[in-house]
N, C-alpha and C. Protein backbone atom coordinates (compact mmCIF):
# COMPACT_ATOMS: atom_id res chain seq x y z
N UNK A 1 9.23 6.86 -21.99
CA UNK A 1 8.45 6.28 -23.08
C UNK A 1 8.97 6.77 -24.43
N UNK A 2 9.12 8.22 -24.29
CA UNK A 2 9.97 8.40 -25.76
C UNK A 2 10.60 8.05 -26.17
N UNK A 3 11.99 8.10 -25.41
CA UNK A 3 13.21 7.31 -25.30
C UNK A 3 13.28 6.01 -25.85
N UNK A 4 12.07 5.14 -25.03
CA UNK A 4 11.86 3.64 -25.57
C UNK A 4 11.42 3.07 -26.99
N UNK A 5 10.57 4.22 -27.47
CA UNK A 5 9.93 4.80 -28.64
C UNK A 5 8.58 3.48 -28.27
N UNK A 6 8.01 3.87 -26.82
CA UNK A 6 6.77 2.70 -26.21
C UNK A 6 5.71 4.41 -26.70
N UNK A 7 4.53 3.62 -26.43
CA UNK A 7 2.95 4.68 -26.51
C UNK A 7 3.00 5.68 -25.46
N UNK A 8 2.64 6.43 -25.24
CA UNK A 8 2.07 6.97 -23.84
C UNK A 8 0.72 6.89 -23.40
N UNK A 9 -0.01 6.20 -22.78
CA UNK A 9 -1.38 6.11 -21.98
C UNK A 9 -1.53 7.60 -21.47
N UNK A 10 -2.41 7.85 -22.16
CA UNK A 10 -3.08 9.10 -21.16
C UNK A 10 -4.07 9.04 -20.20
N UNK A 11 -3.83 8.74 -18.93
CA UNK A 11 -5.05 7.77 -18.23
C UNK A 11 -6.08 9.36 -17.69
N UNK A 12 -7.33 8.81 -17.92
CA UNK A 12 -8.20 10.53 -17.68
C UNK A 12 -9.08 10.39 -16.19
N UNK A 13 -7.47 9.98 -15.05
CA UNK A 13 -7.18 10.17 -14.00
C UNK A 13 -6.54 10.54 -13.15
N UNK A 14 -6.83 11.33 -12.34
CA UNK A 14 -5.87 11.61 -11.34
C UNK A 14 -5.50 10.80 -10.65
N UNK A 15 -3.93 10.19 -10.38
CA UNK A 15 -3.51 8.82 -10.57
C UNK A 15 -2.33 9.47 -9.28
N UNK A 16 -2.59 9.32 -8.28
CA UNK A 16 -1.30 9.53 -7.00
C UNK A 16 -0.57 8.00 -6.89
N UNK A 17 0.50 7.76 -7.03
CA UNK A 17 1.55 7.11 -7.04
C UNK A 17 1.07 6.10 -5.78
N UNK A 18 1.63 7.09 -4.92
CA UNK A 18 1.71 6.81 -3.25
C UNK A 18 0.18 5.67 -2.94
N UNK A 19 -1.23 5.86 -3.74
CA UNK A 19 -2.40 5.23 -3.41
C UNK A 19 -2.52 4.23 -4.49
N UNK A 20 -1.02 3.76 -4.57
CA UNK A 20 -1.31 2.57 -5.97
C UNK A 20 -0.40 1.32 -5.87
N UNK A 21 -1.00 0.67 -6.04
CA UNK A 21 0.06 -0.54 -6.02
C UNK A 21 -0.67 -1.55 -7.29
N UNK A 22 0.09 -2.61 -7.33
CA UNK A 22 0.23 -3.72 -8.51
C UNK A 22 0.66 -4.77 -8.04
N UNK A 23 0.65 -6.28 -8.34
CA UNK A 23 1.15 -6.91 -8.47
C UNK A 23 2.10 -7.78 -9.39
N UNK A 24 1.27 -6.93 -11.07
CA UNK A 24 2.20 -6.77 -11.93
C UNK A 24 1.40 -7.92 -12.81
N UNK A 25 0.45 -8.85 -12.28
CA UNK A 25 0.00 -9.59 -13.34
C UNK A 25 -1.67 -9.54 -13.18
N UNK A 26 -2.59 -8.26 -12.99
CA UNK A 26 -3.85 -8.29 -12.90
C UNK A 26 -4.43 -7.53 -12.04
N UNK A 27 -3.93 -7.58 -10.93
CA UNK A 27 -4.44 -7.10 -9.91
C UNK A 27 -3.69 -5.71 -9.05
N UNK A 28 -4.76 -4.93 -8.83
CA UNK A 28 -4.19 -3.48 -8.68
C UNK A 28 -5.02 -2.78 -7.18
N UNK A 29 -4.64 -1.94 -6.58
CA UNK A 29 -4.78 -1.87 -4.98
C UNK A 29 -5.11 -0.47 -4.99
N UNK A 30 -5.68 0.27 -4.49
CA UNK A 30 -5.68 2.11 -3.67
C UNK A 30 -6.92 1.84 -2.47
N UNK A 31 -6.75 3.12 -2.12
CA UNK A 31 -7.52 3.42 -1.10
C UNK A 31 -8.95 3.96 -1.81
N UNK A 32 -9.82 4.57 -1.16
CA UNK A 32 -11.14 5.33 -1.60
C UNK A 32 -10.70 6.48 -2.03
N UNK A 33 -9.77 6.91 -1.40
CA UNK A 33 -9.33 8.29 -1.78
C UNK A 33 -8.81 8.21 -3.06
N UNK A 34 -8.49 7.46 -3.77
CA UNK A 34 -8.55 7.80 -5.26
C UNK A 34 -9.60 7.98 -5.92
N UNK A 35 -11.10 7.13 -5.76
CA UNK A 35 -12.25 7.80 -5.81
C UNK A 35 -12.57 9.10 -5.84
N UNK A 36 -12.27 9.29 -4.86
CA UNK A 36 -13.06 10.19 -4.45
C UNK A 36 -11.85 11.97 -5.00
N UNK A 37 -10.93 11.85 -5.32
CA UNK A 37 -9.74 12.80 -5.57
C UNK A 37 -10.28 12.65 -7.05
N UNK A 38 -10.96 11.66 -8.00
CA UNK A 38 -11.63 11.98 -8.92
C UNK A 38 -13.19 12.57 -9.25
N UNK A 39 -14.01 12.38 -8.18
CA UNK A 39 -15.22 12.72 -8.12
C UNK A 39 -15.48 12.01 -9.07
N UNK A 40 -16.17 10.63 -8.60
CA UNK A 40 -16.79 9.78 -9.45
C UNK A 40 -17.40 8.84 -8.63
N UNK A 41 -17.91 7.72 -8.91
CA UNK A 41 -18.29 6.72 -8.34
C UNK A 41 -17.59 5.65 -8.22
N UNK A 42 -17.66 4.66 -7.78
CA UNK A 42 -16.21 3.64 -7.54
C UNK A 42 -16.52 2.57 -8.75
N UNK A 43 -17.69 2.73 -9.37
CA UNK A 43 -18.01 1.76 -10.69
C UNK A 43 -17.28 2.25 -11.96
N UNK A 44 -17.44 3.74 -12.14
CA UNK A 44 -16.73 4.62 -13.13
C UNK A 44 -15.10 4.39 -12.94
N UNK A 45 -14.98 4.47 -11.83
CA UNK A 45 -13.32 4.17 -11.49
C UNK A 45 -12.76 2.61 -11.52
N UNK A 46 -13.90 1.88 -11.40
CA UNK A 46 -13.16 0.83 -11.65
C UNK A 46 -13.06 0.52 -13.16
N UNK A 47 -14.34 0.85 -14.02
CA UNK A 47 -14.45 0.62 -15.11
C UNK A 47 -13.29 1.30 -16.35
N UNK A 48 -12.96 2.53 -15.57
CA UNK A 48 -11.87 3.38 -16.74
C UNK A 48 -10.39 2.78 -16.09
N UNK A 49 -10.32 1.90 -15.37
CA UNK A 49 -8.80 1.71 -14.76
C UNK A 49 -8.66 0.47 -15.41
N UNK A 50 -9.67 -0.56 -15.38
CA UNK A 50 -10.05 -1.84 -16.50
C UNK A 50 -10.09 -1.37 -17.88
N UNK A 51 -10.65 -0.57 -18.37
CA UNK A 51 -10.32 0.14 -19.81
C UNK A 51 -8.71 0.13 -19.67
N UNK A 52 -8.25 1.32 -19.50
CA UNK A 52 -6.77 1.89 -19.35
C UNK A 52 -5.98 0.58 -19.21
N UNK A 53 -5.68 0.19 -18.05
CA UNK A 53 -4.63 -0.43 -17.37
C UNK A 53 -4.88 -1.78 -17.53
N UNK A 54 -5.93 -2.52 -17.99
CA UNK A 54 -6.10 -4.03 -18.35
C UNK A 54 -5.92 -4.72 -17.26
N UNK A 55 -6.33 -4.24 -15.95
CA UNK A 55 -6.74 -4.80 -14.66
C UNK A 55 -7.49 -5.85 -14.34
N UNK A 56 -7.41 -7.16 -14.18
CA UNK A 56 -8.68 -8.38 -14.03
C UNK A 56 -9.18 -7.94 -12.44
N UNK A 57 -8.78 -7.59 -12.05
CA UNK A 57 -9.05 -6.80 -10.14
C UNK A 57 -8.95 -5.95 -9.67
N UNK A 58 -9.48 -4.93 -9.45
CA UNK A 58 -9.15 -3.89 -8.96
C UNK A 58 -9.69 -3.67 -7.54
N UNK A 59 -9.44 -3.79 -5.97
CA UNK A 59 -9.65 -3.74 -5.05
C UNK A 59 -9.41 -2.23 -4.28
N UNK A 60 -10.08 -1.48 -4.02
CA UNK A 60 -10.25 -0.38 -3.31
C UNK A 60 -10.84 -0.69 -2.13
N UNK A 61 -9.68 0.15 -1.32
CA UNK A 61 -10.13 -0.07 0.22
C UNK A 61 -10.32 1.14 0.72
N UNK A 62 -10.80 1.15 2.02
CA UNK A 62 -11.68 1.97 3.26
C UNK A 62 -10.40 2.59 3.30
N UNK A 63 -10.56 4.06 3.39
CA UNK A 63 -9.50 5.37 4.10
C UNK A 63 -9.38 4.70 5.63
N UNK A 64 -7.99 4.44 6.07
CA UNK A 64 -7.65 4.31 7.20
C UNK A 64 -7.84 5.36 8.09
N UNK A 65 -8.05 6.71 7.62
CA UNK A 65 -8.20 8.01 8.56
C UNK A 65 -8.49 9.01 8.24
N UNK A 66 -9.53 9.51 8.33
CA UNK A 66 -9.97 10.36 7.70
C UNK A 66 -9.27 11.79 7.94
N UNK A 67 -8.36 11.80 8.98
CA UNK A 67 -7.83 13.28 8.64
C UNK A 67 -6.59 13.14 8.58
N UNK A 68 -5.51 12.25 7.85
CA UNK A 68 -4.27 12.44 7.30
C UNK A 68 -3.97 11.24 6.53
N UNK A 69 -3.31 10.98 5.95
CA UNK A 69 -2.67 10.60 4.59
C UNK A 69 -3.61 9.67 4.44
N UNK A 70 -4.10 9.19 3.33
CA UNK A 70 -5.04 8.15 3.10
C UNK A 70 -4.43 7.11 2.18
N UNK A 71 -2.97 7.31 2.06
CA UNK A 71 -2.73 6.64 0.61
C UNK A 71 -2.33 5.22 1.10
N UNK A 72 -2.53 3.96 0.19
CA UNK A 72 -2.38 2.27 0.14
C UNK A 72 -0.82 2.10 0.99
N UNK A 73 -0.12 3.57 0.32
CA UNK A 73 1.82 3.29 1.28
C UNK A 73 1.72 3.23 2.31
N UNK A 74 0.91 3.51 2.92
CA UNK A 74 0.69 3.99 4.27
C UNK A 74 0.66 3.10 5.16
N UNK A 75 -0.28 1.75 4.75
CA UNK A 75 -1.25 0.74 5.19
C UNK A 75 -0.26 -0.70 4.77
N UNK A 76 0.28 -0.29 3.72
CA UNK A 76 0.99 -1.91 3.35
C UNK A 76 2.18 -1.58 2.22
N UNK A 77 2.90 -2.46 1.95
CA UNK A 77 4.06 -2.59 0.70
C UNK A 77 4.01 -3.79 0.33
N UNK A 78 3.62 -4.41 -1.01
CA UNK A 78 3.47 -5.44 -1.44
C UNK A 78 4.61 -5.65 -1.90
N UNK A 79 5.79 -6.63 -1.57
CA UNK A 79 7.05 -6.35 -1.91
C UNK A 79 7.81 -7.43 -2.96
N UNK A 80 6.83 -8.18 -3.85
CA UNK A 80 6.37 -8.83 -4.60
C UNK A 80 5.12 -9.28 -5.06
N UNK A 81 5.36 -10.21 -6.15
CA UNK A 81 3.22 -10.45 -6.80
C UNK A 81 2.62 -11.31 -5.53
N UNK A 82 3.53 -12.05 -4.55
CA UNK A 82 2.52 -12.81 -3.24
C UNK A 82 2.68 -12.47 -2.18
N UNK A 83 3.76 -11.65 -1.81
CA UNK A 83 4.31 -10.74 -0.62
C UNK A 83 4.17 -9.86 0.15
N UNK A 84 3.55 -9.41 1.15
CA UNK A 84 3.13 -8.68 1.29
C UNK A 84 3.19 -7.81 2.94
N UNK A 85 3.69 -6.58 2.98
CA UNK A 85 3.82 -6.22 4.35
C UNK A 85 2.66 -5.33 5.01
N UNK A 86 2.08 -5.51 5.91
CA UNK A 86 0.70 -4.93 6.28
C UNK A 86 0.78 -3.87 7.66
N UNK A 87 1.00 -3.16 7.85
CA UNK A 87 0.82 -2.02 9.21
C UNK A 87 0.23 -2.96 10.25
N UNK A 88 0.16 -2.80 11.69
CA UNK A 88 -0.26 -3.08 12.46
C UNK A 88 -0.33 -2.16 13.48
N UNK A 89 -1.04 -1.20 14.55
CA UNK A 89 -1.20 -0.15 15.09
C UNK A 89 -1.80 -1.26 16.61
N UNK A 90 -1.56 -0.29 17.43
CA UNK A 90 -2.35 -0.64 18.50
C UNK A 90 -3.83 -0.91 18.45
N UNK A 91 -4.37 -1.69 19.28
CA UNK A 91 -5.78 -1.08 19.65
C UNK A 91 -6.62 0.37 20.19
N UNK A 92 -5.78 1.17 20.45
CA UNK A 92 -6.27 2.00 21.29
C UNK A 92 -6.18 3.36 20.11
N UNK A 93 -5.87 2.93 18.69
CA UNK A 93 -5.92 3.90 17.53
C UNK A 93 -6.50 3.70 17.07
N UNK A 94 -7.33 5.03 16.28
CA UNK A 94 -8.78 5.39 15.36
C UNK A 94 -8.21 4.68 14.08
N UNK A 95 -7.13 4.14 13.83
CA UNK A 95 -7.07 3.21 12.62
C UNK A 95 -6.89 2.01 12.73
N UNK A 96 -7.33 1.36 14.03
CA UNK A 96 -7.14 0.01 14.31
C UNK A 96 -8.19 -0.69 13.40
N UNK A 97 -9.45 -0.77 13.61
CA UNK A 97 -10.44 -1.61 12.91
C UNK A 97 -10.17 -1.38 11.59
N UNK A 98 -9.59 -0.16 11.07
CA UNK A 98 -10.01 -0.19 9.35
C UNK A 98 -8.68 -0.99 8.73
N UNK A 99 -7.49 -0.81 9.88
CA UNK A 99 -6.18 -1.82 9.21
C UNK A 99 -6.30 -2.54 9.35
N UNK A 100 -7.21 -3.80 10.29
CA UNK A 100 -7.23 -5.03 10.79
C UNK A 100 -8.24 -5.34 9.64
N UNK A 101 -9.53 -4.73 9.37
CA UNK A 101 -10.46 -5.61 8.05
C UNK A 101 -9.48 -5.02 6.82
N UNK A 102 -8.48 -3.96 6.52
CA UNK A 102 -7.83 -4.10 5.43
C UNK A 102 -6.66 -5.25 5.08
N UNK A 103 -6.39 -5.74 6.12
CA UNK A 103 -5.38 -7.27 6.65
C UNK A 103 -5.81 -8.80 6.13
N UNK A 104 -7.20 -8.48 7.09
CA UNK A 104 -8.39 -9.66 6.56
C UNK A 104 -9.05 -9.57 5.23
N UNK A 105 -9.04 -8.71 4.10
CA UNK A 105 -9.29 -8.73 2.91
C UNK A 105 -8.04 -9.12 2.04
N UNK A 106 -7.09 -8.98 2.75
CA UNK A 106 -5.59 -9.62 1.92
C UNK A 106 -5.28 -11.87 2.50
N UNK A 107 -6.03 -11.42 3.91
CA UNK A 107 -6.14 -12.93 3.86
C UNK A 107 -6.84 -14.02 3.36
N UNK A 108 -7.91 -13.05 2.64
CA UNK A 108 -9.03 -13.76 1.85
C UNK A 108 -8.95 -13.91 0.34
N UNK A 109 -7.89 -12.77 0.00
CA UNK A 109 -7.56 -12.80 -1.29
C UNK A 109 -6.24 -14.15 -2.03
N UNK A 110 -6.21 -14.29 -3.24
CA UNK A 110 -5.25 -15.13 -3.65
C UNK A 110 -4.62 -14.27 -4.65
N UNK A 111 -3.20 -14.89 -4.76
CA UNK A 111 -2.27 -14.15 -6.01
C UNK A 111 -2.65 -14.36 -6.96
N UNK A 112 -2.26 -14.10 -8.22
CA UNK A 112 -2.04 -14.32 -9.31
C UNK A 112 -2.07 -15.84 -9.30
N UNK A 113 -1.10 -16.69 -8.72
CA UNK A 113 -1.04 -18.01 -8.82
C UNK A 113 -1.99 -19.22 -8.07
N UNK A 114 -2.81 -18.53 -7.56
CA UNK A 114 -4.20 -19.23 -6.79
C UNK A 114 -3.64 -19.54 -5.59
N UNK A 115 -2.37 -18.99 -4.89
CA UNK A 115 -1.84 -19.44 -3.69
C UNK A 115 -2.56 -18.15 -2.25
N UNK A 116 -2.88 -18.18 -1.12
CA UNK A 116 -2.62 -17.27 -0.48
C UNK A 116 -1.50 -16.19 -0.16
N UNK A 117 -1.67 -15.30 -0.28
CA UNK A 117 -0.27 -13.79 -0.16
C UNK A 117 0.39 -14.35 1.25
N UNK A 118 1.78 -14.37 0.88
CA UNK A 118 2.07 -14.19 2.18
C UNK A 118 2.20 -12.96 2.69
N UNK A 119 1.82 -12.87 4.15
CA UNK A 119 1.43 -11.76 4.55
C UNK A 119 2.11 -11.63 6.01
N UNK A 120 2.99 -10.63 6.27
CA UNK A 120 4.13 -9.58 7.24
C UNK A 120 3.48 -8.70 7.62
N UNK A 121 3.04 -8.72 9.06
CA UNK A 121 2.72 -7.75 10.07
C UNK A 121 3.86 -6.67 10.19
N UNK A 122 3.65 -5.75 10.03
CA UNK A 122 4.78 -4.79 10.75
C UNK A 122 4.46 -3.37 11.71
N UNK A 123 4.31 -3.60 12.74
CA UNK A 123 3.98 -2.90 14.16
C UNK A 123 4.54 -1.77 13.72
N UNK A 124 3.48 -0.31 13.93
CA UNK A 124 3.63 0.83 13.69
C UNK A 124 3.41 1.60 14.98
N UNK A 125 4.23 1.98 15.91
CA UNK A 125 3.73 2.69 16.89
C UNK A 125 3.61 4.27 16.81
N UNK A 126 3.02 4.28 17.73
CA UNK A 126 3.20 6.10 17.50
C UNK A 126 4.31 6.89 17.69
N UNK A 127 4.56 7.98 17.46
CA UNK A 127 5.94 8.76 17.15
C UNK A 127 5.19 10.17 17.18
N UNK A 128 6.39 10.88 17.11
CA UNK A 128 5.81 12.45 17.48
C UNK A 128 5.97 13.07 16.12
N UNK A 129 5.09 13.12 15.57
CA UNK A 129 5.06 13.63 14.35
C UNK A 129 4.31 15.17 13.84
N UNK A 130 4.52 15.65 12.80
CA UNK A 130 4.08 16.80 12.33
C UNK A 130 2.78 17.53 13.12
N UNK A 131 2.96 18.46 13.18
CA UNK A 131 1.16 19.04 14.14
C UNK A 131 -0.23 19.24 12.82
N UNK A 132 0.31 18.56 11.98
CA UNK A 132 -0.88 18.50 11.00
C UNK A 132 -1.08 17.08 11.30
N UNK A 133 -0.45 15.96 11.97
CA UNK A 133 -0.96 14.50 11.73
C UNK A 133 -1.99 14.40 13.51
N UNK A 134 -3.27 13.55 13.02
CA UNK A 134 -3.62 13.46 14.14
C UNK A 134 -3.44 12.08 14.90
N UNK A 135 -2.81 11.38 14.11
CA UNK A 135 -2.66 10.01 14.51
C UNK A 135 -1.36 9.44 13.95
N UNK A 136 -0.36 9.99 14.06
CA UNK A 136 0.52 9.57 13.71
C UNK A 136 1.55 9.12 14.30
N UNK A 137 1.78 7.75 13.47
CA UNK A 137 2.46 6.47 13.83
C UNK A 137 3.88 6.53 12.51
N UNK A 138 4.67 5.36 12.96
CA UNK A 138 5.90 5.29 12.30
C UNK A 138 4.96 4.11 10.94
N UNK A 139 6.06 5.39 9.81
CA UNK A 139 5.04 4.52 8.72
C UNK A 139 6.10 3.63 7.84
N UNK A 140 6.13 2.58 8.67
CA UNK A 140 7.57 2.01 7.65
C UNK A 140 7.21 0.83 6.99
N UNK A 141 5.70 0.76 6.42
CA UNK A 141 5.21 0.51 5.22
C UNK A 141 5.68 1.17 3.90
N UNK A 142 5.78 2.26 4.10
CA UNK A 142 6.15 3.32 3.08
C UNK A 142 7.69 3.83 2.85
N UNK A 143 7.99 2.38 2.51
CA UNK A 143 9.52 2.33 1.83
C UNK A 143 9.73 2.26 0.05
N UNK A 144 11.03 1.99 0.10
CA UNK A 144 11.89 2.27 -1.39
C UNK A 144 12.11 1.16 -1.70
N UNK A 145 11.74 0.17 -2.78
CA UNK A 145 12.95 -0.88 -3.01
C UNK A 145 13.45 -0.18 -4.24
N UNK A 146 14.72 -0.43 -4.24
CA UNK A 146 15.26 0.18 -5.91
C UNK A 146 16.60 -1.14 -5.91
N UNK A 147 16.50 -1.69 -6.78
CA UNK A 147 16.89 -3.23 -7.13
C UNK A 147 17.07 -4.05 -6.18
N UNK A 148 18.38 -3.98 -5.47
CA UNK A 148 18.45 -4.94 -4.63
C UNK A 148 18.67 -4.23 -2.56
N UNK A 149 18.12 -3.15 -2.93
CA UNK A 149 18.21 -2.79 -1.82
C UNK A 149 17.15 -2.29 -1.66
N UNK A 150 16.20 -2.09 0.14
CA UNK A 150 14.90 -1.46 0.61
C UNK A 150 15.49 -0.43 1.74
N UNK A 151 14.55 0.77 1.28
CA UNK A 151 14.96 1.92 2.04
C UNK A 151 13.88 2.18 2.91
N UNK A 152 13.98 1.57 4.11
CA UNK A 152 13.05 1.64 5.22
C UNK A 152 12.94 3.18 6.09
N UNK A 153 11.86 3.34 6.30
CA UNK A 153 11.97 4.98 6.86
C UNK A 153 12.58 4.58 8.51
N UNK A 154 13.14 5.26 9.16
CA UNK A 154 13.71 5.23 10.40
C UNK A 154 13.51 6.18 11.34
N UNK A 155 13.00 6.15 12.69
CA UNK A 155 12.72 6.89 13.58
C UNK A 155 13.85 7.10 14.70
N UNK A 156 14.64 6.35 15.06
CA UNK A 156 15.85 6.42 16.29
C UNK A 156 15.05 5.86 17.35
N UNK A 157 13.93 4.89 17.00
CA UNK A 157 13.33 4.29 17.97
C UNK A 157 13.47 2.63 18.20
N UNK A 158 13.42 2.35 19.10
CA UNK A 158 13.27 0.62 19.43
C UNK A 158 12.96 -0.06 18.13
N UNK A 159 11.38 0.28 17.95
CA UNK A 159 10.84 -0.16 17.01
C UNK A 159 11.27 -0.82 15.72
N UNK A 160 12.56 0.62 15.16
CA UNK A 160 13.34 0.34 13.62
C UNK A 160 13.74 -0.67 13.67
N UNK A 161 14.17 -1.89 14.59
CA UNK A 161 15.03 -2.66 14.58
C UNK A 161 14.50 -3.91 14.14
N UNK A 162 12.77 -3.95 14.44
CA UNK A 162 12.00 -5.36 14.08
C UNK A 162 11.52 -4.65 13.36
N UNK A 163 11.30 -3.57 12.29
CA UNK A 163 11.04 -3.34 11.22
C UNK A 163 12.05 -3.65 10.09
N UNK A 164 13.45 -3.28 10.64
CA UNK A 164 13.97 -3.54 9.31
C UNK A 164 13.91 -5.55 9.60
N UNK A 165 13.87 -6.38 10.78
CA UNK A 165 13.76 -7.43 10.63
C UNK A 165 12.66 -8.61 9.86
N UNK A 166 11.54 -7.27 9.93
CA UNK A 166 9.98 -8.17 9.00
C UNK A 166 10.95 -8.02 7.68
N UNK A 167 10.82 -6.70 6.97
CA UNK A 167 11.91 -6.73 6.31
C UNK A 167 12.42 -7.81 5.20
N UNK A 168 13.38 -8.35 6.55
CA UNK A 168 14.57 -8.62 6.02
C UNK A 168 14.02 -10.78 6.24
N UNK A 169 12.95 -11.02 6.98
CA UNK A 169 12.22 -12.13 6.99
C UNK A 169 11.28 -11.80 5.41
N UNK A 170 10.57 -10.88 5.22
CA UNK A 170 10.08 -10.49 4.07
C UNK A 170 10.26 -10.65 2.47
N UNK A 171 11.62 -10.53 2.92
CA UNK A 171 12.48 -10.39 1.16
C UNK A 171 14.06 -10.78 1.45
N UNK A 172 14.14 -11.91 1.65
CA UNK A 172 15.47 -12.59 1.77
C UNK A 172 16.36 -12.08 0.67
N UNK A 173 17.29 -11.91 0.84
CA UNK A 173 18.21 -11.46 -0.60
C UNK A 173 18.66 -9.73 -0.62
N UNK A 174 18.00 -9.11 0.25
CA UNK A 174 17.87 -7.91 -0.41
C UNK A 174 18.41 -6.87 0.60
N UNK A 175 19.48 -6.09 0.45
CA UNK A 175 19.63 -5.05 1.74
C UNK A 175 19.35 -3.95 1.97
């Protein structure tokens, strides 16, 4: 911002990256856990993020799990303003129902342009992960795009292969 000689917003929030998304023309995404990492009410939080950030929407969703990562990367990558890639877990995981109605609130929603999001399932199975995760699955929602390339996380499992393919059905153009 200096550099640019742009303002600096001082937003008088605790603002985690990872529990945020945009579409870039209105509409803005986290989990509860940004709520609640402020100690406030979700009216106060919506109201100072509409102050600040000039948000026409602000949609906060249900913590997928209450005992490890709670953040929006986790759950989806919106990989444009109508695009959108969504987790999918088994049935037989404590985050099945809260990703499936967080799925169905993106199928109910419209873009910016009054069209429905298109919307990319991408199957997260479980993986052997850290002894602090209690449910942990391959999270390859929670990638990189940096211009024309997406940096998909990778396990050495079956799986990576129709992940990088939603992908690559997802965002034509891009490697």
């Amino acid at each position: 911002a200096y550099q640019m000689n742009w303002d600096i917003q001082n937003l008088p929030l605790y603002w985690t990256g990872g529990n945020f998304m945009t579409d870039g023309y209105g509409m803005g995404f986290s989990t509860e856990l940004m709520v609640n990492e402020n100690n406030m009410d979700e009216n106060e939080f919506v109201e100072i993020v509409t102050e600040y950030l000039d948000f026409e929407n602000y949609y906060i969703f249900d913590n997928p799990n209450e005992e490890s990562i709670q953040h929006i990367d986790c759950l989806a990558k919106l990989v444009n303003s109508e695009t959108i890639i969504i987790k999918q877990v088994s049935e037989s995981s404590p985050e099945y129902e809260c990703i499936e109605d967080f799925a169905q609130s993106f199928y109910e929603l419209n873009t910016f342009y009054g069209r429905p999001f298109q919307i990319h399932r991408i199957y997260c199975p479980e993986i052997n992960g850290g002894w602090w995760e209690l449910n942990s699955v391959a999270a390859y929602t929670n990638s990189l795009i940096l211009n024309n390339k997406v940096l998909v996380p990778q396990y050495g499992i079956i799986s990576d292969e129709n992940a990088l393919n939603i992908y690559q059905e997802a965002m034509p153009g891009y490697e």
